[in-house]
C-alpha atoms as a PDB file:
ATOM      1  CA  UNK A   1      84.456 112.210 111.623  1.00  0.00           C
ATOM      2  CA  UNK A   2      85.444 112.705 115.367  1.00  0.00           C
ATOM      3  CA  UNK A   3      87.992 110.952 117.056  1.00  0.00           C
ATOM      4  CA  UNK A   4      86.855 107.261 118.358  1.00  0.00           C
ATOM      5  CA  UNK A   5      87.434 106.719 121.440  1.00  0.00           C
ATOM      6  CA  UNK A   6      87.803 103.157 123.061  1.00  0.00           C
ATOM      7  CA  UNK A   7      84.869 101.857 125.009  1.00  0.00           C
ATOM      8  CA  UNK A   8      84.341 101.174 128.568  1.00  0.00           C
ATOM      9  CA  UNK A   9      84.604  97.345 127.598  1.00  0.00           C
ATOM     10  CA  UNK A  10      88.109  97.878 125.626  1.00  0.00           C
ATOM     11  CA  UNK A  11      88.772  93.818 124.475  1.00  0.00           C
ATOM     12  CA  UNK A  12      90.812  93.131 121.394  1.00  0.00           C
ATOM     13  CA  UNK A  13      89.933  93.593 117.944  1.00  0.00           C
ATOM     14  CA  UNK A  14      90.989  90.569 116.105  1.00  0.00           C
ATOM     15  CA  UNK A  15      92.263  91.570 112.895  1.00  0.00           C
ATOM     16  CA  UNK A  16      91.752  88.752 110.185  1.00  0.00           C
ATOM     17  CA  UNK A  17      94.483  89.143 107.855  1.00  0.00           C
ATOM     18  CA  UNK A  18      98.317  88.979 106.290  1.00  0.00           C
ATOM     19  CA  UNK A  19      98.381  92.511 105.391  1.00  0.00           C
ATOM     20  CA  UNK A  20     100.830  94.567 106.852  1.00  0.00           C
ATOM     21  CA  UNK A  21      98.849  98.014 105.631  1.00  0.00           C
ATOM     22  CA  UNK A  22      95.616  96.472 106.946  1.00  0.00           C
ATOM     23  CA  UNK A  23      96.969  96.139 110.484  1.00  0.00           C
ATOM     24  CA  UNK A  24      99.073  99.305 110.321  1.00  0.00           C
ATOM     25  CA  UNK A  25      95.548 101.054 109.166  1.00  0.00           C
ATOM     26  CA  UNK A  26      93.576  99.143 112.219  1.00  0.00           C
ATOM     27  CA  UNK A  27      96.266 100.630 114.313  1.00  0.00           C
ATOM     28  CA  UNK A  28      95.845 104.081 113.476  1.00  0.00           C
ATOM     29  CA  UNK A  29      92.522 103.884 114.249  1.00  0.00           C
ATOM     30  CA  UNK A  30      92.261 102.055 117.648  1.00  0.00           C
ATOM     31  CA  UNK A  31      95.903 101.854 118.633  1.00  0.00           C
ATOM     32  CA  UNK A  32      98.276  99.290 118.378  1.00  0.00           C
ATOM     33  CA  UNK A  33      97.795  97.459 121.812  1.00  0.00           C
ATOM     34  CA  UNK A  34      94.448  96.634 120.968  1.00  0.00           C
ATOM     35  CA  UNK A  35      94.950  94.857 117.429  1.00  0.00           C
ATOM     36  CA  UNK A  36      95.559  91.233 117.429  1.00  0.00           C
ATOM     37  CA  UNK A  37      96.013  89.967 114.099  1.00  0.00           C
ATOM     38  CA  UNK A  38      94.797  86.554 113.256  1.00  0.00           C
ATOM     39  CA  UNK A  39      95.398  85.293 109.535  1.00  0.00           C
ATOM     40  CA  UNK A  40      92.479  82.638 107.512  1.00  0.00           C
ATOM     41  CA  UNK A  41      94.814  79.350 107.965  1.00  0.00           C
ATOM     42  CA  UNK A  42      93.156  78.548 104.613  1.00  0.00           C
ATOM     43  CA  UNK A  43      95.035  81.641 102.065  1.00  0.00           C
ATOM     44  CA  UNK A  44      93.408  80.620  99.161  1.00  0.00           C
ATOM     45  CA  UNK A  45      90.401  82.685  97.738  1.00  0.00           C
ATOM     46  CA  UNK A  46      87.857  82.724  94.283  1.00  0.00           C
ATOM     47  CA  UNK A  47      89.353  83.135  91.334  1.00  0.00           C
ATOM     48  CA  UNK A  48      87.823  86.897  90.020  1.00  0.00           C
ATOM     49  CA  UNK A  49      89.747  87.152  87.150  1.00  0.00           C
ATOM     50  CA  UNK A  50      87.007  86.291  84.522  1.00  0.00           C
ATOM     51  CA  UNK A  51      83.774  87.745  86.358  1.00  0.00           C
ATOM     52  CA  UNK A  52      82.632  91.032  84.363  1.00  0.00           C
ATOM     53  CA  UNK A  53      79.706  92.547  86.213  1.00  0.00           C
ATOM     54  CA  UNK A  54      80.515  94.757  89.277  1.00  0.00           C
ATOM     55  CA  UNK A  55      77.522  93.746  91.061  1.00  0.00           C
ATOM     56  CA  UNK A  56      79.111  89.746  90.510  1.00  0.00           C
ATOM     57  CA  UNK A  57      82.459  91.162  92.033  1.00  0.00           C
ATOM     58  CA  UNK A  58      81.008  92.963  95.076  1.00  0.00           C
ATOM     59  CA  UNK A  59      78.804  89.694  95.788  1.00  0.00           C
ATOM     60  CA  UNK A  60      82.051  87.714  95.187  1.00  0.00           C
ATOM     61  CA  UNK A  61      84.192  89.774  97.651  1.00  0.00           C
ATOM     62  CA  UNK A  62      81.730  89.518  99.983  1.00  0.00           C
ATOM     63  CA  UNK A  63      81.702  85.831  99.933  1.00  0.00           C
ATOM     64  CA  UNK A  64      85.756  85.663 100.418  1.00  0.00           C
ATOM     65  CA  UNK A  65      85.572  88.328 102.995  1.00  0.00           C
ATOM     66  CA  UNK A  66      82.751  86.356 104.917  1.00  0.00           C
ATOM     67  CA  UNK A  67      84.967  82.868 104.306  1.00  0.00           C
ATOM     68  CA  UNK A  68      87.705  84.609 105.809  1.00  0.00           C
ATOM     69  CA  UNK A  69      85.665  85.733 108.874  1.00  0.00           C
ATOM     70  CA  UNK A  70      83.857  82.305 109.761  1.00  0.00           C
ATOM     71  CA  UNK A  71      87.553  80.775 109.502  1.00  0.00           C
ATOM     72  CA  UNK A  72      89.037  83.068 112.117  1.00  0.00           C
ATOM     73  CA  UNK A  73      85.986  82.611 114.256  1.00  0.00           C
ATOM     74  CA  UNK A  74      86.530  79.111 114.417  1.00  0.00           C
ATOM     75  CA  UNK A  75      90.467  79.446 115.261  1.00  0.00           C
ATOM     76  CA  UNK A  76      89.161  81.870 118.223  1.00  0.00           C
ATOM     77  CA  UNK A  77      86.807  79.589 119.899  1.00  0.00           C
ATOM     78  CA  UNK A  78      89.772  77.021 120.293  1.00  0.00           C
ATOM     79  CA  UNK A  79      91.293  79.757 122.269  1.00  0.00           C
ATOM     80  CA  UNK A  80      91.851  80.597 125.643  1.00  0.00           C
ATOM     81  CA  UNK A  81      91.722  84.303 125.903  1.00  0.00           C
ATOM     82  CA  UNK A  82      88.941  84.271 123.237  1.00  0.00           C
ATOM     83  CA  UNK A  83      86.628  85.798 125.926  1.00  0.00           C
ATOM     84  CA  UNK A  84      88.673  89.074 125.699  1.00  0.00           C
ATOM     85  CA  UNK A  85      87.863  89.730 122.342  1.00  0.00           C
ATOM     86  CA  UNK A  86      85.360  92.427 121.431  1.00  0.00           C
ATOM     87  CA  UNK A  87      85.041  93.019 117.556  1.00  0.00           C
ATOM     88  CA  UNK A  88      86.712  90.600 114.470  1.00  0.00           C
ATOM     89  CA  UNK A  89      87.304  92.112 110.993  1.00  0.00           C
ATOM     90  CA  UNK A  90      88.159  90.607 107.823  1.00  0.00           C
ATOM     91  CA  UNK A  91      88.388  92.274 104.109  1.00  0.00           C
ATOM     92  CA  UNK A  92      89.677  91.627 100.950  1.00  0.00           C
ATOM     93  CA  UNK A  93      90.633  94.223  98.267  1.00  0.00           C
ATOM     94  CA  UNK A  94      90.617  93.848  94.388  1.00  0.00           C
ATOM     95  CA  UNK A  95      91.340  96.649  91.997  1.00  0.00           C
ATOM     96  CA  UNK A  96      89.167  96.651  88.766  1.00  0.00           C
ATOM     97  CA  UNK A  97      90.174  98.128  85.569  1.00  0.00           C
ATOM     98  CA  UNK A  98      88.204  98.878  82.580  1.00  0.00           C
ATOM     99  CA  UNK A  99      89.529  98.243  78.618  1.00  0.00           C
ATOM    100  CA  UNK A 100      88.497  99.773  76.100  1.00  0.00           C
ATOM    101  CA  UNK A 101      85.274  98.458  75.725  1.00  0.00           C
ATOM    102  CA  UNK A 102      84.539  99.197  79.429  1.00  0.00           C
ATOM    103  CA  UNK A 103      84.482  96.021  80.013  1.00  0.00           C
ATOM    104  CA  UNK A 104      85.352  95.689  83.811  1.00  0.00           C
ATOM    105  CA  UNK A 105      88.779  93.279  84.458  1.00  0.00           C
ATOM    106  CA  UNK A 106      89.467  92.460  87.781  1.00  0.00           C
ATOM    107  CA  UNK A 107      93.463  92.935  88.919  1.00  0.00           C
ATOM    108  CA  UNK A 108      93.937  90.993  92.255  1.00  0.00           C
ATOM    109  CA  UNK A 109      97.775  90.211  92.581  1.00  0.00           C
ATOM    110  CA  UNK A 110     100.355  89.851  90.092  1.00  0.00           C
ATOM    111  CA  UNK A 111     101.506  86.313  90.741  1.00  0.00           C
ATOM    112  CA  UNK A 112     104.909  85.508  93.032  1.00  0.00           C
ATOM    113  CA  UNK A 113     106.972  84.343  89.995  1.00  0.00           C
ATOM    114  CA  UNK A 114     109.237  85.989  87.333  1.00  0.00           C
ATOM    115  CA  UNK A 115     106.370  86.799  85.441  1.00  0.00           C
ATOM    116  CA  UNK A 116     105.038  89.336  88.199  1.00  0.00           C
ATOM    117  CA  UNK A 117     107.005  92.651  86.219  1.00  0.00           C
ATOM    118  CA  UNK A 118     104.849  91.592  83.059  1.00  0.00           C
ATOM    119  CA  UNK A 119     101.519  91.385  84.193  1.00  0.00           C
ATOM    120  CA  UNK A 120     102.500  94.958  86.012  1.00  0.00           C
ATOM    121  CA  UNK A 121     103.145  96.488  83.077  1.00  0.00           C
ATOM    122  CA  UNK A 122     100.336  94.962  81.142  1.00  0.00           C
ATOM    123  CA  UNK A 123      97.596  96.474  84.197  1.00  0.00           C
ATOM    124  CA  UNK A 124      99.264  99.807  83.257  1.00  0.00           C
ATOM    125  CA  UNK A 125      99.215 100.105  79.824  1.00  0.00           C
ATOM    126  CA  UNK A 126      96.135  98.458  79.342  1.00  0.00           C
ATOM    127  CA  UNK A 127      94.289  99.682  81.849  1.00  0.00           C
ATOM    128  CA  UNK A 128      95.243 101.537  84.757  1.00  0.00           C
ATOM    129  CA  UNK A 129      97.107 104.603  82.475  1.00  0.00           C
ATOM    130  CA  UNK A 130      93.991 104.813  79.718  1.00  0.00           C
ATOM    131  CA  UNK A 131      91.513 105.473  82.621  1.00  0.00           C
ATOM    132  CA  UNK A 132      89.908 105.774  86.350  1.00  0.00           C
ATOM    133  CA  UNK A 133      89.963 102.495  87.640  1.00  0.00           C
ATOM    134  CA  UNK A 134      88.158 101.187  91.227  1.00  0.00           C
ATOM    135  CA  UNK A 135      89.340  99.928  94.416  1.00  0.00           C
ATOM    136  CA  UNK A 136      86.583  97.814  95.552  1.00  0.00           C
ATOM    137  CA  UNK A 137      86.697  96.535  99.840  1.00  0.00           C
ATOM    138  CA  UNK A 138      84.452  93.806 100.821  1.00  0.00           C
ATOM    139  CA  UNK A 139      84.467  94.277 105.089  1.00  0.00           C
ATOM    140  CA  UNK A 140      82.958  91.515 107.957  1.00  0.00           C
ATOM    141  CA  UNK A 141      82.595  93.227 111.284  1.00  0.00           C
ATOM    142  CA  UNK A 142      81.320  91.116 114.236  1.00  0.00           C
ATOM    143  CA  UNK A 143      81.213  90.752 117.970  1.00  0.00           C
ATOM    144  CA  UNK A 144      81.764  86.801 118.725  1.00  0.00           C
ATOM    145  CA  UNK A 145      79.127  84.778 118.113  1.00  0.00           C
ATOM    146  CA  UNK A 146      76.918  87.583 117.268  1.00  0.00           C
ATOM    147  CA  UNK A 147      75.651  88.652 113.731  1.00  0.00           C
ATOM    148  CA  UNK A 148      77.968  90.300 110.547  1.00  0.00           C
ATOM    149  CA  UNK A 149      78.072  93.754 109.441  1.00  0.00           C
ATOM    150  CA  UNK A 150      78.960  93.603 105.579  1.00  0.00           C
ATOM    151  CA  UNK A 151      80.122  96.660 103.746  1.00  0.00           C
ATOM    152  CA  UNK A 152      81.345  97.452 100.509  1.00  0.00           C
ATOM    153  CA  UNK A 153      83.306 100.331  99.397  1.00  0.00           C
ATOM    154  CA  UNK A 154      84.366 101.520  96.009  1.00  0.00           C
ATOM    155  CA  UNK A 155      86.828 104.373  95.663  1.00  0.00           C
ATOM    156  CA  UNK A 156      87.394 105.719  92.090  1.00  0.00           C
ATOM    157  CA  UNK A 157      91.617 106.274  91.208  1.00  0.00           C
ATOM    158  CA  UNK A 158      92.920 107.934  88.437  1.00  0.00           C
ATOM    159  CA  UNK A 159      96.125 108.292  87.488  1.00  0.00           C
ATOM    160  CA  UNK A 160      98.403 111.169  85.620  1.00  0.00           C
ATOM    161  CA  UNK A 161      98.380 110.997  81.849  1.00  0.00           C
ATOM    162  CA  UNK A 162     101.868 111.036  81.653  1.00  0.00           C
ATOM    163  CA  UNK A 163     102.581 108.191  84.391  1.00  0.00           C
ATOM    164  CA  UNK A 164     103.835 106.220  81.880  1.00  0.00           C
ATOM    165  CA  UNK A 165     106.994 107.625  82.297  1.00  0.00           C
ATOM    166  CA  UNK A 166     107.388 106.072  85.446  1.00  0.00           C
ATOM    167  CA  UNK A 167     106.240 102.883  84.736  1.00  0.00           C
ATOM    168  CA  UNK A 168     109.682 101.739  83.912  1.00  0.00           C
ATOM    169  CA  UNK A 169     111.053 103.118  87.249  1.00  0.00           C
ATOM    170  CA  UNK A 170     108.518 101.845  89.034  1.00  0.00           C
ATOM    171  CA  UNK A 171     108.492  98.167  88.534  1.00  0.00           C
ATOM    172  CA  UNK A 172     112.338  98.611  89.122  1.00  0.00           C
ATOM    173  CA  UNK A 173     111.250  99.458  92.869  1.00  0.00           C
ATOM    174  CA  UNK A 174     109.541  95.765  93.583  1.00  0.00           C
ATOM    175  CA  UNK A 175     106.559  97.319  95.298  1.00  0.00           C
ATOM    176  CA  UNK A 176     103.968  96.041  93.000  1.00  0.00           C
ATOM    177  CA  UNK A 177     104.223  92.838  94.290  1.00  0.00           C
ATOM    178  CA  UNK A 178     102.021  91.805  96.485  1.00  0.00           C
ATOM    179  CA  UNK A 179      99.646  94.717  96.021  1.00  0.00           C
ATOM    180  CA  UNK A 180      96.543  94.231  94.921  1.00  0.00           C
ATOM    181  CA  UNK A 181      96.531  95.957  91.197  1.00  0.00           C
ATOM    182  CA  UNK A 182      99.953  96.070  90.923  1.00  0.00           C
ATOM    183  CA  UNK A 183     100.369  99.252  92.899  1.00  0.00           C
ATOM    184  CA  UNK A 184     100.785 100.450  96.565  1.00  0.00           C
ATOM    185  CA  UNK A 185      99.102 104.241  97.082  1.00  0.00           C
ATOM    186  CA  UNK A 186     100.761 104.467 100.502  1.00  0.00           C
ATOM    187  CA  UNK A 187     104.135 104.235  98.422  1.00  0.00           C
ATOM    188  CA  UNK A 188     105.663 104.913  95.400  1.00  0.00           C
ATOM    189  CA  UNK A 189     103.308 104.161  93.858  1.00  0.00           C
ATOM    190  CA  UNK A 190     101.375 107.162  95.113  1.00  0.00           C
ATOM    191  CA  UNK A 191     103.184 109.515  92.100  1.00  0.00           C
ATOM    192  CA  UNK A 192     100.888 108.267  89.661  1.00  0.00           C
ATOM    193  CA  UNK A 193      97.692 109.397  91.209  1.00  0.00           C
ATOM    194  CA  UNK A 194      96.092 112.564  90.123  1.00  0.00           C
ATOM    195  CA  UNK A 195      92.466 112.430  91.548  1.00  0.00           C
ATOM    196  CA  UNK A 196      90.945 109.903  94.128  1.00  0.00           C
ATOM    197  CA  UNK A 197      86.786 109.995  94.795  1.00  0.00           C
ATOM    198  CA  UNK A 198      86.030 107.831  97.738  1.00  0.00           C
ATOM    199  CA  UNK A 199      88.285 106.901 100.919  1.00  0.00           C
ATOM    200  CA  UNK A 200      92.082 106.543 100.214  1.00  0.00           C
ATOM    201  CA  UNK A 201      92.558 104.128 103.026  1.00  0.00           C
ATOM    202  CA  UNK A 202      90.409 101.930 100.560  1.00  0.00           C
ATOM    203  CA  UNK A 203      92.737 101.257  97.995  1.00  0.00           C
ATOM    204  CA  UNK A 204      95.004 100.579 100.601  1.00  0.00           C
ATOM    205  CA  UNK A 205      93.361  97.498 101.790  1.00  0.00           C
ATOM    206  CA  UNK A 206      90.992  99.516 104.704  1.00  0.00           C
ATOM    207  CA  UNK A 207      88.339 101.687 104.402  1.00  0.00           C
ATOM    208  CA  UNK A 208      88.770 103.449 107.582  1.00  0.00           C
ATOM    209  CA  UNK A 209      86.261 105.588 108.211  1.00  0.00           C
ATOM    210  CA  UNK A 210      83.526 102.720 107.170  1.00  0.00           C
ATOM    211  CA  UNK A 211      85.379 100.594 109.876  1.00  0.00           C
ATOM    212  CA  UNK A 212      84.903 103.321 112.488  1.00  0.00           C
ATOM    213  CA  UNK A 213      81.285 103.686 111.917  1.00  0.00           C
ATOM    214  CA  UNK A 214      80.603  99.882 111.987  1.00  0.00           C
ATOM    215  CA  UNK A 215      82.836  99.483 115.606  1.00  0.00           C
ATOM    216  CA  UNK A 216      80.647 102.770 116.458  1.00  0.00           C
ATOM    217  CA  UNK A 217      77.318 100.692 115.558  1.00  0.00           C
ATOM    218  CA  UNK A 218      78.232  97.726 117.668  1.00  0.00           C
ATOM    219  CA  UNK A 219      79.552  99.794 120.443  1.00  0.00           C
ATOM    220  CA  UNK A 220      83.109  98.477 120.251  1.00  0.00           C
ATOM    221  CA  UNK A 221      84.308 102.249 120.007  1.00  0.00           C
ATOM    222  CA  UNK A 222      82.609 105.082 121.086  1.00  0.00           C
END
């Protein structure tokens, strides 16, 4: 993929989320001076934890992802410099493991208690160490007032057979929380991974070169 390059009507692409990686991704990509991030007031989101057929989790995602969008959308037109906005981009990011049984369990975020370190190590054993897992992206592109783009992307991760080693180490670190899974690839957690199929900037929260080619379809880059 070539370099984009910003069109001749370079407004701001609102970036609807808390993520730190998201917006660090969005910045690669377009450059920092032209991301405006704009969190859903509303943070909470569907439960996913007991759905167990992919095609129900990519519809699912969707559905956040698109909740998400319509929310920012309606922050924006209460705005003044709204007019100066040219694309806005939500997505939301699960990681799915499979036990067993290949039964498909969906891993969002361990939860923000003591518990967190726990359900970590549970993910691992159970299912991110035993086999490839997926990073599944639902993305919303728009222009304002103007018609979605939907996307989903799956990227296939597995990790080292011996990781477990680690494991201990690892939730020593903190970064598993807040990542979706229970692991950040742009960190430490990146020493586990042996093999990734699909885009990397996936499991990180972004698929970036999907994002590219959806601002290249609307026009937003060139």
């Amino acid at each position: 993929m070539s370099a984009p390059k910003l069109s001749r009507s370079d407004g701001h692409i609102v970036l609807g989320s808390r993520s730190p990686q998201r917006y660090e991704l969005m910045c690669h990509l377009v450059g920092e001076d032209r991301v405006v991030v704009c969190p859903p007031i509303d943070p909470l989101e569907a439960d996913l934890t007991c759905v167990r057929k992919y095609d129900e989790i990519s519809r699912l995602l969707i559905d956040i992802a698109r909740t998400k969008h319509a929310d920012v959308t309606a922050q924006l037109e209460n705005q003044p410099n709204s007019d100066f906005t040219s694309a806005i981009i939500t997505a939301d990011t699960v990681i799915v493991g499979f036990d067993e049984q290949n039964q498909t369990h969906v891993l969002g975020q361990p939860p923000d208690d003591d518990t967190w370190a726990d359900v970590v190590r549970e993910w691992f054993e159970r299912y991110l160490l035993r086999a490839p897992h997926q990073a599944i992206t639902a993305l919303c592109v728009s222009r304002p007032r103007d018609e979605l783009i939907e996307r989903v992307v799956s990227t296939e991760v597995t990790f080292r057979a011996d990781g477990g080693k680690w494991l201990d180490w690892y939730l020593a670190t903190g970064e598993p929380r807040g990542k979706a899974g229970g692991y950040g690839l742009q960190g430490a957690g990146s020493l586990f991974v042996e093999r990734i199929v699909g885009s990397p900037s996936n499991v990180i929260g972004l698929p970036v070169c999907e994002t590219a080619q959806v601002l290249r379809t609307l026009g937003i880059i060139d």
